[in-house]
Structures are given as C-alpha cells and as structure tokens.
N, C-alpha and C. Protein backbone atom coordinates (compact mmCIF):
# COMPACT_ATOMS: atom_id res chain seq x y z
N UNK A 1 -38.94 -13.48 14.69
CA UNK A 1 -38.16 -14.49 13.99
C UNK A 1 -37.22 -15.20 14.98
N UNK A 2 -37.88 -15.85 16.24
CA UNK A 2 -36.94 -16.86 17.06
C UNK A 2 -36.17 -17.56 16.09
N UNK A 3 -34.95 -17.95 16.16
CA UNK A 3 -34.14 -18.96 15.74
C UNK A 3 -34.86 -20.42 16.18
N UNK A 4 -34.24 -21.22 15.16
CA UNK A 4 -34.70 -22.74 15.71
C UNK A 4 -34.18 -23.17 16.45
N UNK A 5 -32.19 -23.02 16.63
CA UNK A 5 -31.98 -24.06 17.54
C UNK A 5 -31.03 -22.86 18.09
N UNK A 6 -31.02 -23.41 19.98
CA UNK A 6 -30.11 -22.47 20.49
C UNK A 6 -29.21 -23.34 21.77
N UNK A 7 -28.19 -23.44 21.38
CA UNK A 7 -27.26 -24.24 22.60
C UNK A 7 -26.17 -23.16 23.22
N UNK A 8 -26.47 -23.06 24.31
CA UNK A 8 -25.33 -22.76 25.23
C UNK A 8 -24.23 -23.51 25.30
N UNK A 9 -22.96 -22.80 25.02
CA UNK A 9 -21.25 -23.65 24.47
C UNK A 9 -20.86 -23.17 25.39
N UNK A 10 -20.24 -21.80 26.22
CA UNK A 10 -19.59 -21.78 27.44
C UNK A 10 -19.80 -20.39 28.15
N UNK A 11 -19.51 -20.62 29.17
CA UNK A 11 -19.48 -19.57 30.24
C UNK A 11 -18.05 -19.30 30.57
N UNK A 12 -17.26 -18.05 30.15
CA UNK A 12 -16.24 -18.24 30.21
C UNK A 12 -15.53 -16.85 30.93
N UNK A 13 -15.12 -17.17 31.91
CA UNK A 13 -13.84 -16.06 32.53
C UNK A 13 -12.37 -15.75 31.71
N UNK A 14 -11.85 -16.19 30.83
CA UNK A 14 -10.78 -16.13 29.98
C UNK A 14 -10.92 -16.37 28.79
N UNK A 15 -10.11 -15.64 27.84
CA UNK A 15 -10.24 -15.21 26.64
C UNK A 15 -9.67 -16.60 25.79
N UNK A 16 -9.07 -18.12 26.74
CA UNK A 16 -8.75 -18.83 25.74
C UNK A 16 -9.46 -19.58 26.10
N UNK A 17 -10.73 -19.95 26.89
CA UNK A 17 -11.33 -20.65 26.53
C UNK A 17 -12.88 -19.99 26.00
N UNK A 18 -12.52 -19.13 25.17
CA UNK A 18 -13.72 -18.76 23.99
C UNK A 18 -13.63 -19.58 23.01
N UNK A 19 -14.68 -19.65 21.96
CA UNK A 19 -14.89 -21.02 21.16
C UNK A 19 -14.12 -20.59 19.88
N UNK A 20 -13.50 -21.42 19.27
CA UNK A 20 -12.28 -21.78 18.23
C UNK A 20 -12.59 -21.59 17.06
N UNK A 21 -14.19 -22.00 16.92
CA UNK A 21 -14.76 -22.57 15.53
C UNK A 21 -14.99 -21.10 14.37
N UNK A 22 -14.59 -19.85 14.76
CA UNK A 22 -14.62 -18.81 13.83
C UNK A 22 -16.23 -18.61 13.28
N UNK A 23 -16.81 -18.64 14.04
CA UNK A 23 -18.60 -18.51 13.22
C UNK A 23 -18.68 -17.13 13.79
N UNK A 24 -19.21 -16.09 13.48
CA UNK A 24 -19.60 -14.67 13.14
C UNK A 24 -20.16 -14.70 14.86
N UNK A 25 -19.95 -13.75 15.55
CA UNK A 25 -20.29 -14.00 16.78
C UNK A 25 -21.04 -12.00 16.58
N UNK A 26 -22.28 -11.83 17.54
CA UNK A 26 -23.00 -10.95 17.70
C UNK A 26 -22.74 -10.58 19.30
N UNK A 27 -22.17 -9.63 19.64
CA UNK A 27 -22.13 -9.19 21.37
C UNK A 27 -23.59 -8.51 21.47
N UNK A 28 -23.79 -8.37 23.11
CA UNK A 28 -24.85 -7.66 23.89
C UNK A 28 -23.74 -6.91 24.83
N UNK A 29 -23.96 -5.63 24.37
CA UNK A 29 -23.40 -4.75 25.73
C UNK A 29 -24.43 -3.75 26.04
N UNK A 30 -24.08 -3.45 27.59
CA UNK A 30 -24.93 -2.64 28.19
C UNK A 30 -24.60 -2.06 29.63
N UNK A 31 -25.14 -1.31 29.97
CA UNK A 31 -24.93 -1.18 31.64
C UNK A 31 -25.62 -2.48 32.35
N UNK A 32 -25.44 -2.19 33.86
CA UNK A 32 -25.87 -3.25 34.59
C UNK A 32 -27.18 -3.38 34.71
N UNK A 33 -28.00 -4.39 34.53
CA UNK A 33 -29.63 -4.22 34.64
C UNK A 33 -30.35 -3.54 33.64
N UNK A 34 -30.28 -3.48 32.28
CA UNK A 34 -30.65 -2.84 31.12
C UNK A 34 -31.32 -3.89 30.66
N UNK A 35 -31.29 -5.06 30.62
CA UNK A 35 -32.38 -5.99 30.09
C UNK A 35 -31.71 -6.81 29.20
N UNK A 36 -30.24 -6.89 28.98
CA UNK A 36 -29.56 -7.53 27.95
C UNK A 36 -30.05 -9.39 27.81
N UNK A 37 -30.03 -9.94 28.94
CA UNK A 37 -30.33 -11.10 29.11
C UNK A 37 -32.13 -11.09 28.69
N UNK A 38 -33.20 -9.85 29.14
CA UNK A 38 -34.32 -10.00 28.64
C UNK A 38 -34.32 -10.36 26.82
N UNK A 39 -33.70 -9.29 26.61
CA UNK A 39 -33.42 -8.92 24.99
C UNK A 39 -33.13 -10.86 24.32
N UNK A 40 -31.87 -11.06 25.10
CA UNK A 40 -31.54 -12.45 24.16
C UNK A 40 -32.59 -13.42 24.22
N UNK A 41 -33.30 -13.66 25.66
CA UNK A 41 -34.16 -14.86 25.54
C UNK A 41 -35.44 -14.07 24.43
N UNK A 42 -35.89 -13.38 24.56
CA UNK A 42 -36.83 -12.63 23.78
C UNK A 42 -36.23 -12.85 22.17
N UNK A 43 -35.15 -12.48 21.70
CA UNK A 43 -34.60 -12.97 20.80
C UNK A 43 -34.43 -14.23 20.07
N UNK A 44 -34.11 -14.92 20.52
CA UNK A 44 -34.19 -16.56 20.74
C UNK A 44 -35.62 -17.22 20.73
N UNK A 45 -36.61 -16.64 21.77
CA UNK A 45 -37.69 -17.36 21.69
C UNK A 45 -37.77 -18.38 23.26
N UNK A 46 -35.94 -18.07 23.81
CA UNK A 46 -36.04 -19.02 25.04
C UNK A 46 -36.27 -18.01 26.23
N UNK A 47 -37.36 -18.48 27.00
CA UNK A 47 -37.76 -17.52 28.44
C UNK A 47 -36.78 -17.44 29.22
N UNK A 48 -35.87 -18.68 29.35
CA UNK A 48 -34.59 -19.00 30.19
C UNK A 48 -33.28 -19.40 29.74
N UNK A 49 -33.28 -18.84 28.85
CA UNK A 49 -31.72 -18.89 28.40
C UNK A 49 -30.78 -17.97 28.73
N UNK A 50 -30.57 -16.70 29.12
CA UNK A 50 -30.30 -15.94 29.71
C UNK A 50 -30.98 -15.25 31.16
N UNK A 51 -29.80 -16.10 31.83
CA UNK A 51 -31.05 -15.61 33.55
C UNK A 51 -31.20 -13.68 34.10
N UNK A 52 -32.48 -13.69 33.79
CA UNK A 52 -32.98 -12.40 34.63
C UNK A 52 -32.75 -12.23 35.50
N UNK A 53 -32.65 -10.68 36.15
CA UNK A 53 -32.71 -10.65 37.66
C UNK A 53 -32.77 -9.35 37.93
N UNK A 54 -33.42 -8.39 38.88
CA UNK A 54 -33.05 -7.37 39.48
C UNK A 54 -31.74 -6.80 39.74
N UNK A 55 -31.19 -7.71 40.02
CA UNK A 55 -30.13 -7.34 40.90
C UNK A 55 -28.86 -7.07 39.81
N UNK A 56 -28.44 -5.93 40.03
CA UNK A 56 -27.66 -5.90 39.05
C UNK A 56 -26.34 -6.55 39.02
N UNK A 57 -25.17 -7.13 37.81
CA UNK A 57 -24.25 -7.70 37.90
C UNK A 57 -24.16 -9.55 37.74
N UNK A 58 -25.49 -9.57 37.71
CA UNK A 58 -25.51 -10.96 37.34
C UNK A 58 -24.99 -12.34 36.63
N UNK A 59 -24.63 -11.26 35.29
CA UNK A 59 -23.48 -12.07 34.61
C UNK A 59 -22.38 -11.37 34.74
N UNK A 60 -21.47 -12.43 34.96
CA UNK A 60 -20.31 -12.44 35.67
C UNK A 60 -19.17 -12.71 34.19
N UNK A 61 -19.29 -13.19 33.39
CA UNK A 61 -18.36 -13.81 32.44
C UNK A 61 -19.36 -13.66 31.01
N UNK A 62 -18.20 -14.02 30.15
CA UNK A 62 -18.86 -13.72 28.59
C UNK A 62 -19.42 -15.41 28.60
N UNK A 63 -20.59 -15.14 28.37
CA UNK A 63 -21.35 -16.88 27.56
C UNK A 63 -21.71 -16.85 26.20
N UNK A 64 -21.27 -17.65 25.24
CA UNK A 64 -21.27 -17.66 24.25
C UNK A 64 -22.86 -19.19 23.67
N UNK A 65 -23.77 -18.28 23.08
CA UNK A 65 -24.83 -19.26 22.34
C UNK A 65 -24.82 -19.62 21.19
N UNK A 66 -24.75 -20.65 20.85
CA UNK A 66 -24.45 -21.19 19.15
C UNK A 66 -26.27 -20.77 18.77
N UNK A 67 -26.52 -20.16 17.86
CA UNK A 67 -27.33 -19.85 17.30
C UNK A 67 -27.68 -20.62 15.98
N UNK A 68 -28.28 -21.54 15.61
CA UNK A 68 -28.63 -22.52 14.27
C UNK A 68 -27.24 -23.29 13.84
N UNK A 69 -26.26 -23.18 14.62
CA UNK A 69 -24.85 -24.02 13.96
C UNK A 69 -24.37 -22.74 13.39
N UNK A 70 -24.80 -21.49 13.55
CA UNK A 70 -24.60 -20.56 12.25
C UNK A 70 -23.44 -19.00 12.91
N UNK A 71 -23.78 -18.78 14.23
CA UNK A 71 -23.06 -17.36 14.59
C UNK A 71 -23.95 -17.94 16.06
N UNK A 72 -22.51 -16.91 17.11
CA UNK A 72 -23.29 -17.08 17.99
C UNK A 72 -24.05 -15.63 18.88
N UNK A 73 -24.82 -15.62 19.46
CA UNK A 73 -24.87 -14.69 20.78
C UNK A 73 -23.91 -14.89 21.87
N UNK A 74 -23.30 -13.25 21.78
CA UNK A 74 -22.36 -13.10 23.03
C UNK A 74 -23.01 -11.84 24.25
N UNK A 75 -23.01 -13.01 25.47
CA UNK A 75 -23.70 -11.78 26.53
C UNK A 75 -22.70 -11.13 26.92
N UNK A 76 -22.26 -10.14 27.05
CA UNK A 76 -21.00 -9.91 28.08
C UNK A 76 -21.54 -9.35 29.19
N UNK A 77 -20.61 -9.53 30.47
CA UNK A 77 -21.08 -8.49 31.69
C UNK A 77 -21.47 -7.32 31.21
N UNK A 78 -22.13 -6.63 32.30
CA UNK A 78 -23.01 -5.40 32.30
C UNK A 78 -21.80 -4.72 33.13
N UNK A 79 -22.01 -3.39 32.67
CA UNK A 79 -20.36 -1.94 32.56
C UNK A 79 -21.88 -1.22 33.66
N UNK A 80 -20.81 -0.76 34.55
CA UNK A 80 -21.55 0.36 35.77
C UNK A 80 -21.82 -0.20 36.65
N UNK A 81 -22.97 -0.13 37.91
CA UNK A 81 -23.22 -0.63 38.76
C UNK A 81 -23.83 -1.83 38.81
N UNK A 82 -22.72 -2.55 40.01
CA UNK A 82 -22.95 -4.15 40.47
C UNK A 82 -22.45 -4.00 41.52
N UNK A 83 -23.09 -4.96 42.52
CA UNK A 83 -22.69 -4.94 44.14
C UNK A 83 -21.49 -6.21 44.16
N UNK A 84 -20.53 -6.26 43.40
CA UNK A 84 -18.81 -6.62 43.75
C UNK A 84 -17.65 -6.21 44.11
N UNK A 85 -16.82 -6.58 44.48
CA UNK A 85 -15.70 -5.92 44.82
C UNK A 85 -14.99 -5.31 43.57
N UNK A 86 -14.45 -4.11 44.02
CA UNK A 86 -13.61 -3.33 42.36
C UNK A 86 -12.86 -4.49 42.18
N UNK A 87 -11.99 -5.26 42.57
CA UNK A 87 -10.73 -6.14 41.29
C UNK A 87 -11.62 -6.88 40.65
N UNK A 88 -12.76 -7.14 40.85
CA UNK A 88 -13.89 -8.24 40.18
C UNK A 88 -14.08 -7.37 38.96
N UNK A 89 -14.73 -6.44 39.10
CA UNK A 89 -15.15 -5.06 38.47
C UNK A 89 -13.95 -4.97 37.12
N UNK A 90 -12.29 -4.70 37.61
CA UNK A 90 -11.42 -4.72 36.86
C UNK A 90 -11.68 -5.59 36.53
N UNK A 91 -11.34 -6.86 36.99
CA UNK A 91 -11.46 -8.23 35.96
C UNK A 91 -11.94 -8.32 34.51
N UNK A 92 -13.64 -7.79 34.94
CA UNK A 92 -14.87 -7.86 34.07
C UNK A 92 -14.24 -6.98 32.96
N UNK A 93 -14.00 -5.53 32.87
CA UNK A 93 -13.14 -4.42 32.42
C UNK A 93 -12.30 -5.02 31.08
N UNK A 94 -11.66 -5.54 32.12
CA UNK A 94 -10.38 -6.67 31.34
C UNK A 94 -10.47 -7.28 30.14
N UNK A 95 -11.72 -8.27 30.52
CA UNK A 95 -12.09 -9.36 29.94
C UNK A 95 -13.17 -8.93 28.74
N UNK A 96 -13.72 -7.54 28.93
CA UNK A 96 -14.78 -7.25 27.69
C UNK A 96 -13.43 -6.42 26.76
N UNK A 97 -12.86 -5.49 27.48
CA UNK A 97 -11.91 -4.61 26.41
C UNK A 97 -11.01 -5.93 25.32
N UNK A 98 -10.23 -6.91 26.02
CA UNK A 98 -9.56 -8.35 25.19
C UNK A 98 -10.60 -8.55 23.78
N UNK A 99 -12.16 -8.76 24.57
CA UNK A 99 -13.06 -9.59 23.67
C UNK A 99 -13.29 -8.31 22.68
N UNK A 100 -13.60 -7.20 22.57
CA UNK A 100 -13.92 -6.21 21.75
C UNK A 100 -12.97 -6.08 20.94
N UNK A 101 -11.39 -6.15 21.61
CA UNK A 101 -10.38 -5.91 20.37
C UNK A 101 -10.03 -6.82 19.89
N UNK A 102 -10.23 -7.85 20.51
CA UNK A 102 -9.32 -8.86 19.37
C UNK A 102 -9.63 -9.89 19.17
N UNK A 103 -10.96 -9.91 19.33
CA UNK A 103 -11.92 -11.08 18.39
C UNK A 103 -12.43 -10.34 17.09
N UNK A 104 -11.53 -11.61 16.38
CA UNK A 104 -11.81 -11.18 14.74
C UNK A 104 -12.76 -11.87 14.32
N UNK A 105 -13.59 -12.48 15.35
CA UNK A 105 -15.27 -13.06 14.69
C UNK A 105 -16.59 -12.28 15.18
N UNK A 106 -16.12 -11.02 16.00
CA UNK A 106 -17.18 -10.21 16.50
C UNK A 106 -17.53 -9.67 15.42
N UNK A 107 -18.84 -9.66 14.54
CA UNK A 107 -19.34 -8.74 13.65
C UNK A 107 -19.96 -7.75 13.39
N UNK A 108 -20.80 -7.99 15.02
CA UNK A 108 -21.46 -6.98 15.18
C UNK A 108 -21.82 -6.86 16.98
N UNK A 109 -22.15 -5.32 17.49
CA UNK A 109 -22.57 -5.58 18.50
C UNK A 109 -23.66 -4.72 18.82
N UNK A 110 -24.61 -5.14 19.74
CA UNK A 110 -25.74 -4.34 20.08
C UNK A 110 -25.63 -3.75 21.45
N UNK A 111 -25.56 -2.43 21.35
CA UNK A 111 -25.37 -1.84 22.47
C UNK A 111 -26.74 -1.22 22.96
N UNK A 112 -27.02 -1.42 24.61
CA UNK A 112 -27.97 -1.62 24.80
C UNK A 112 -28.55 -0.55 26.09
N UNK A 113 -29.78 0.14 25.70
CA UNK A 113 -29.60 0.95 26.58
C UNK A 113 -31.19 1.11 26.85
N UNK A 114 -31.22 1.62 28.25
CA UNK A 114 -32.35 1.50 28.95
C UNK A 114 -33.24 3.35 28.40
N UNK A 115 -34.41 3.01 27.63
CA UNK A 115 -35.42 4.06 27.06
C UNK A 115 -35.57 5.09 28.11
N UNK A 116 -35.65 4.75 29.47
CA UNK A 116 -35.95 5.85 30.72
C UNK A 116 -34.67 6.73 30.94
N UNK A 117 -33.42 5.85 30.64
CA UNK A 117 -32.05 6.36 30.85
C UNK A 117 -31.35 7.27 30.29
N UNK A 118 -31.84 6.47 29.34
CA UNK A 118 -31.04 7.50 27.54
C UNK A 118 -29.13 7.07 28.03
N UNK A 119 -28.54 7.51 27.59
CA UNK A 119 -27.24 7.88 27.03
C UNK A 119 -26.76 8.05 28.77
N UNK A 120 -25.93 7.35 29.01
CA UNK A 120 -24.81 7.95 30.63
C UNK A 120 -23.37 7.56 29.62
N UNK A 121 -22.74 7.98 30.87
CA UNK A 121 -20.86 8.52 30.32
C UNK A 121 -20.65 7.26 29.48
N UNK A 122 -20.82 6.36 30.34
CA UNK A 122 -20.30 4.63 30.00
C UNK A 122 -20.50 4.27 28.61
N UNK A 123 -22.09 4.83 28.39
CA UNK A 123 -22.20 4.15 27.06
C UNK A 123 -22.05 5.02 26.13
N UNK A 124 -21.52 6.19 26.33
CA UNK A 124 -21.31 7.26 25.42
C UNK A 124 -19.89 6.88 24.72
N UNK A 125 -19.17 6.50 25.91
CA UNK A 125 -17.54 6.35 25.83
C UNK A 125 -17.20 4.74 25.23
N UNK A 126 -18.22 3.81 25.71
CA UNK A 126 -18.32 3.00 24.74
C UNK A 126 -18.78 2.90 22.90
N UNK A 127 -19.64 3.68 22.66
CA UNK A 127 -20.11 4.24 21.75
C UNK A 127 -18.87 4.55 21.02
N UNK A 128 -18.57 5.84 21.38
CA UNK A 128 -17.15 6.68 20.72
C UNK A 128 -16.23 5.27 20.70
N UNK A 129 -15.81 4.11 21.54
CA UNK A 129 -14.59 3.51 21.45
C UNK A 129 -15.27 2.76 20.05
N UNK A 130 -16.25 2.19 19.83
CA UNK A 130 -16.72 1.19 18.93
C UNK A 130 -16.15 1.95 17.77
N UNK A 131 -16.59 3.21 17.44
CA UNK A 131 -16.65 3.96 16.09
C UNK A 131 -15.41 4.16 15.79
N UNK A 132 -14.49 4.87 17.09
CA UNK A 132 -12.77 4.76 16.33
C UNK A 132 -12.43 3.69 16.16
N UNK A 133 -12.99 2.24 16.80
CA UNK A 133 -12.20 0.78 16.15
C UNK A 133 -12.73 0.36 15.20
N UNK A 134 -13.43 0.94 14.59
CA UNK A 134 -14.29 0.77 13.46
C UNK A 134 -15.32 -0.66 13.57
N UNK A 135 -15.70 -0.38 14.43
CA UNK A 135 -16.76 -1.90 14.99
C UNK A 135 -18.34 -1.67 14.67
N UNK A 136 -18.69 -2.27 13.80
CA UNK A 136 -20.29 -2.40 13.34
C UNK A 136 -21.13 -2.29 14.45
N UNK A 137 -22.27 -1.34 15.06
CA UNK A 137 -22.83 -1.63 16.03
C UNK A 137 -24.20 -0.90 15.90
N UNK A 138 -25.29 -1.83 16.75
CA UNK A 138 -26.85 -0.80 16.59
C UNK A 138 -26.79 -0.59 18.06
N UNK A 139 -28.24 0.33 18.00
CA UNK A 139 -28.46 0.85 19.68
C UNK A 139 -29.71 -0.02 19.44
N UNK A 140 -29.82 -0.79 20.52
CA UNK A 140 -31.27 -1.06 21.49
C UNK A 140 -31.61 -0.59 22.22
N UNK A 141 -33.10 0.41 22.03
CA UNK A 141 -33.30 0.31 23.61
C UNK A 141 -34.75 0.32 24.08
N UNK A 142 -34.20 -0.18 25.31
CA UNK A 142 -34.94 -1.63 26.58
C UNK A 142 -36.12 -0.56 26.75
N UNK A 143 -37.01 -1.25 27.58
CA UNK A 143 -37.43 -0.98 28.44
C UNK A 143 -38.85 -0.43 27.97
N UNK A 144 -39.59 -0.37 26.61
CA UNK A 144 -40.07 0.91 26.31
C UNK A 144 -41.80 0.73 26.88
N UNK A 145 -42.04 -0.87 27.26
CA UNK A 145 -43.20 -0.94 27.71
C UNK A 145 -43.59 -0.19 28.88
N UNK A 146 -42.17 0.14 30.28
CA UNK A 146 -42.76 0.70 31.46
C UNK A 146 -42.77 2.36 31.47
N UNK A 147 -42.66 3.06 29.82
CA UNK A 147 -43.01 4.18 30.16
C UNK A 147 -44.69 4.34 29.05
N UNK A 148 -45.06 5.81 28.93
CA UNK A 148 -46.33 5.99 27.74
C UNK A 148 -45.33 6.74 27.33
N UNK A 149 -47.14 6.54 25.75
CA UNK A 149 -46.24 7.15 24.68
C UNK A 149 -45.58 8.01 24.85
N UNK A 150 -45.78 9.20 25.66
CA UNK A 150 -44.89 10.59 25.70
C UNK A 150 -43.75 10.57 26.04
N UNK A 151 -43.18 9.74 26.51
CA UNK A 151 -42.55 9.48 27.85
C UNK A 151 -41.46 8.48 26.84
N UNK A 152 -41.90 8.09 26.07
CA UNK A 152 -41.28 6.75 25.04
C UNK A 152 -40.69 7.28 23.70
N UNK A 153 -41.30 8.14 23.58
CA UNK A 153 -40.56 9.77 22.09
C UNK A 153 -39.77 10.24 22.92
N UNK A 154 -39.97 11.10 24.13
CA UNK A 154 -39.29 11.79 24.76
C UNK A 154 -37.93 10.76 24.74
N UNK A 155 -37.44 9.83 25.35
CA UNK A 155 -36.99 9.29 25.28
C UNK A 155 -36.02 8.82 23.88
N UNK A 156 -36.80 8.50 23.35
CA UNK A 156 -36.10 7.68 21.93
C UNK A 156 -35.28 9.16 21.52
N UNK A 157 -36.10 10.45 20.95
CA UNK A 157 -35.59 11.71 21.10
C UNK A 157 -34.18 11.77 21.68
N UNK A 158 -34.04 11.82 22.88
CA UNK A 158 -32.72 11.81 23.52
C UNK A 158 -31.51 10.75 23.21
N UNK A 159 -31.83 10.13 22.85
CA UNK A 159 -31.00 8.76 21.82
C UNK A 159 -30.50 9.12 20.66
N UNK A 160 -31.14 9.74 20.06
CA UNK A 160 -31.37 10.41 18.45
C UNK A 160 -30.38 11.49 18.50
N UNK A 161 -30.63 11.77 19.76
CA UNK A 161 -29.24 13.01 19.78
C UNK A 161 -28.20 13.05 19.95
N UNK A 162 -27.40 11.76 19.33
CA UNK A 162 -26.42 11.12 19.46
C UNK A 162 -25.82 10.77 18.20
N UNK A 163 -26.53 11.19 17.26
CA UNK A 163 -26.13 10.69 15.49
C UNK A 163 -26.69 9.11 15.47
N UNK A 164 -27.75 8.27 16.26
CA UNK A 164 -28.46 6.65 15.93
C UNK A 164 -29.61 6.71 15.89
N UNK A 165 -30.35 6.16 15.26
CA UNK A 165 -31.22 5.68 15.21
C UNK A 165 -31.59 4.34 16.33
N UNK A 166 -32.55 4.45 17.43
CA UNK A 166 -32.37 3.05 18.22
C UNK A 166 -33.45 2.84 17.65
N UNK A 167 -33.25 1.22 18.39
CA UNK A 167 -34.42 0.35 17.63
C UNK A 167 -35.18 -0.09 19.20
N UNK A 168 -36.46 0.32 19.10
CA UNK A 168 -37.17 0.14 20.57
C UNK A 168 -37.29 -0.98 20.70
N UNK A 169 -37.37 -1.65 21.80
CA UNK A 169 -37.34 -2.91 22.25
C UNK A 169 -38.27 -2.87 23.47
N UNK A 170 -39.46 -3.94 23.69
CA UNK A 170 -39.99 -4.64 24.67
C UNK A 170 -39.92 -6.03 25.08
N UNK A 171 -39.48 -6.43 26.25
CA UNK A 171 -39.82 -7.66 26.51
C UNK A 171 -41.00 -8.11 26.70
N UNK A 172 -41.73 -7.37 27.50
CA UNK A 172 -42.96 -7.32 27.56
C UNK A 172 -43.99 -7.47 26.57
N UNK A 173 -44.28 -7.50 25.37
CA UNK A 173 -44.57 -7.01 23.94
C UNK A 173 -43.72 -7.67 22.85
N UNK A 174 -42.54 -7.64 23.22
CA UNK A 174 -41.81 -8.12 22.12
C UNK A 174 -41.78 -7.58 20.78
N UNK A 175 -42.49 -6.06 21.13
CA UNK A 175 -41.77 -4.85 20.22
C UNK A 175 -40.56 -5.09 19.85
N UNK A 176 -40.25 -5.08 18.39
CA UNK A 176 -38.76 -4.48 18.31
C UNK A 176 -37.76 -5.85 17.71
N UNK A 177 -38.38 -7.63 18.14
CA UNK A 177 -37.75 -8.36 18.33
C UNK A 177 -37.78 -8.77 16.63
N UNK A 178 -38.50 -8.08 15.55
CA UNK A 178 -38.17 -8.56 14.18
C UNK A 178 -37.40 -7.10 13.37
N UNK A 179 -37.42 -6.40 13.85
CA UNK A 179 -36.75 -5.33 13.42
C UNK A 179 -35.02 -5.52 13.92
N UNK A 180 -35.11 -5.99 14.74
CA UNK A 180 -33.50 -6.32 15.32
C UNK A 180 -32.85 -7.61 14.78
N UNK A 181 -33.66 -8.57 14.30
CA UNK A 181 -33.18 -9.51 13.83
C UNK A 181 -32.96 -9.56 12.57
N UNK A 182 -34.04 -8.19 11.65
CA UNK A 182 -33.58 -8.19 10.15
C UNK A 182 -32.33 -7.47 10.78
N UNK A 183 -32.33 -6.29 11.41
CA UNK A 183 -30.55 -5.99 11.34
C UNK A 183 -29.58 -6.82 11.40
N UNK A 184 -29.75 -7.48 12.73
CA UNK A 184 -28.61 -8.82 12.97
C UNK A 184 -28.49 -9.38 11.41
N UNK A 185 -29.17 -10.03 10.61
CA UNK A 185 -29.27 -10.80 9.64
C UNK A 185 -28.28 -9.99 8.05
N UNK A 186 -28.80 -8.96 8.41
CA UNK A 186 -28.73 -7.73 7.04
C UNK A 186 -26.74 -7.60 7.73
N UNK A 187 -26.13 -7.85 8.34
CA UNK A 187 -24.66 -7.84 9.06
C UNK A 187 -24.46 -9.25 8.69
N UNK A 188 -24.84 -10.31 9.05
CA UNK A 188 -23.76 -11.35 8.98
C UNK A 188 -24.04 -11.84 7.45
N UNK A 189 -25.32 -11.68 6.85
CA UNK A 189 -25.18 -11.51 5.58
C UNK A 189 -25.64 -10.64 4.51
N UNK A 190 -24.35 -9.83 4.26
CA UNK A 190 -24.95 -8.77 3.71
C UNK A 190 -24.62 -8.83 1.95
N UNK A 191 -25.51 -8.62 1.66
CA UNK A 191 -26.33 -8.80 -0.48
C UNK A 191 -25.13 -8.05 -0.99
C-alpha cells in the first residue's frame, strides 16, 4: 500500500525548525545501518527518497516527509555506530531525546531492528524509555531476506523474547511492507 503522494519538507538539525502544521508524525528509529531509510522508500513506493548506504551514519538530522497532506514520516539518525566525531554523536543524542519528548504530534514510532542482530543494549534501553513515556511503538525487523528460513525463526524467536511481536520486513521482497502499513494506519486512525 505505497502512498500516493510523498514530499520531502525538511532536513533539519534543530528542533525549531521542525514543521508547525501539527499532522500526526510516524518516527523510524534504529541503530546505524539497520535499513531504516530501506524500510521508508520501500514504504512509500520511492527507491530514492531516503538515501541508502553502507556506510553507517548517513543521516545526519531528522527529515521530515509529508505523506498524502495527511502525517508525516520521520527518519531520525541511526543510535550506535557511525564514523563521526563524539560532540556530533552528542549532538545527534540531543536532537532525537528533544524530538521523542516533546513532540506532541509523534504518534507513533517504529523501532527498527536488524533480524541477524536481534535486540543490543541501545535498543533495549530505547525500548524500556518508549514504554515508561508511554509512547505507542512497533518493532520492525530488517533484513530477513539475507538470512534462510532457520536462521529467520531463529531470529524473530529472539525478538519475541522481549514481550513484541516484530513484524518482518524485506527490502528485497517487500515482505512485511502491507502488514506495517495496516499498523501505521490502525494508530493514526483508530475505529
């Protein structure tokens, strides 16, 4: 279920120039190199709307996508390893903890985690922070085309052992990309 229309509104290093207009905004968090930017263009339907890359750390700042006039996609930097200097690192730190607490249009967020990885400190401790702020959130997770089946239970398994249910995701395949969007949908409007 690509959306029809998708505009990029800003790329932003500071919390006042995030967008004004109060429309239901959806975050992507994740470690560095987890596929978050795969996930949104896959989402969307756009190959290049969120730039890929190996290299981890790529996005640098929160970019905000107007999604149908309706809510937007929020990428935020990727938490863990990136080849920057630590005050950059703090910066980034900074600038996601601001956007998590005190945007009162975040509705939901998808936290995003790599199927080979399972669960590290970061996203555990992110996890736990979401649930005491009482913040709506699903698990994604990436990656599930580059393992087999065994290897892809095994996996999901170790997720599960966390009290979530994830929702598997391929870019490759594009497993996963209508099951995540009835969630998204079943949050910003819920019966």
């Amino acid at each position: 279920m690509a959306s029809q229309r998708v505009e990029f509104v800003v790329s932003s290093g500071k919390p006042d120039l995030f967008p004004k207009d109060r429309l239901p905004e959806v975050a992507f968090l994740g470690r560095s190199n987890v596929g978050k930017s795969s996930l949104l263009n896959a989402l969307t339907g756009q190959k290049r709307l969120a730039f890929t890359s190996n290299t981890p750390g790529r996005t640098q700042t929160i970019n905000f996508y107007r999604i149908d006039g309706a809510f937007y996609f929020v990428d935020l930097p990727g938490y863990g390893y990136a080849r920057v200097p630590l005050p950059i690192v703090a910066e980034w730190k900074n600038l996601i903890e601001h956007y998590l607490e005190k945007r009162e249009t975040l509705k939901l967020s998808c936290l995003i985690l790599d199927t080979r990885r399972g669960w590290m400190d970061k996203d555990l401790d992110l996890k736990r922070w979401l649930e005491h702020h009482g913040r709506p959130y699903l698990v994604v997770a990436t990656k599930t085309d580059k393992l087999n089946r065994t290897d892809q239970e095994r996996g999901l398994l170790a997720i599960r052992k966390e009290g979530v249910e994830p929702l598997p995701f391929s870019a490759v395949s594009g497993r996963g990309v209508r099951e995540i969007w009835q969630a998204i949908t079943r949050t910003l409007n819920p019966q």
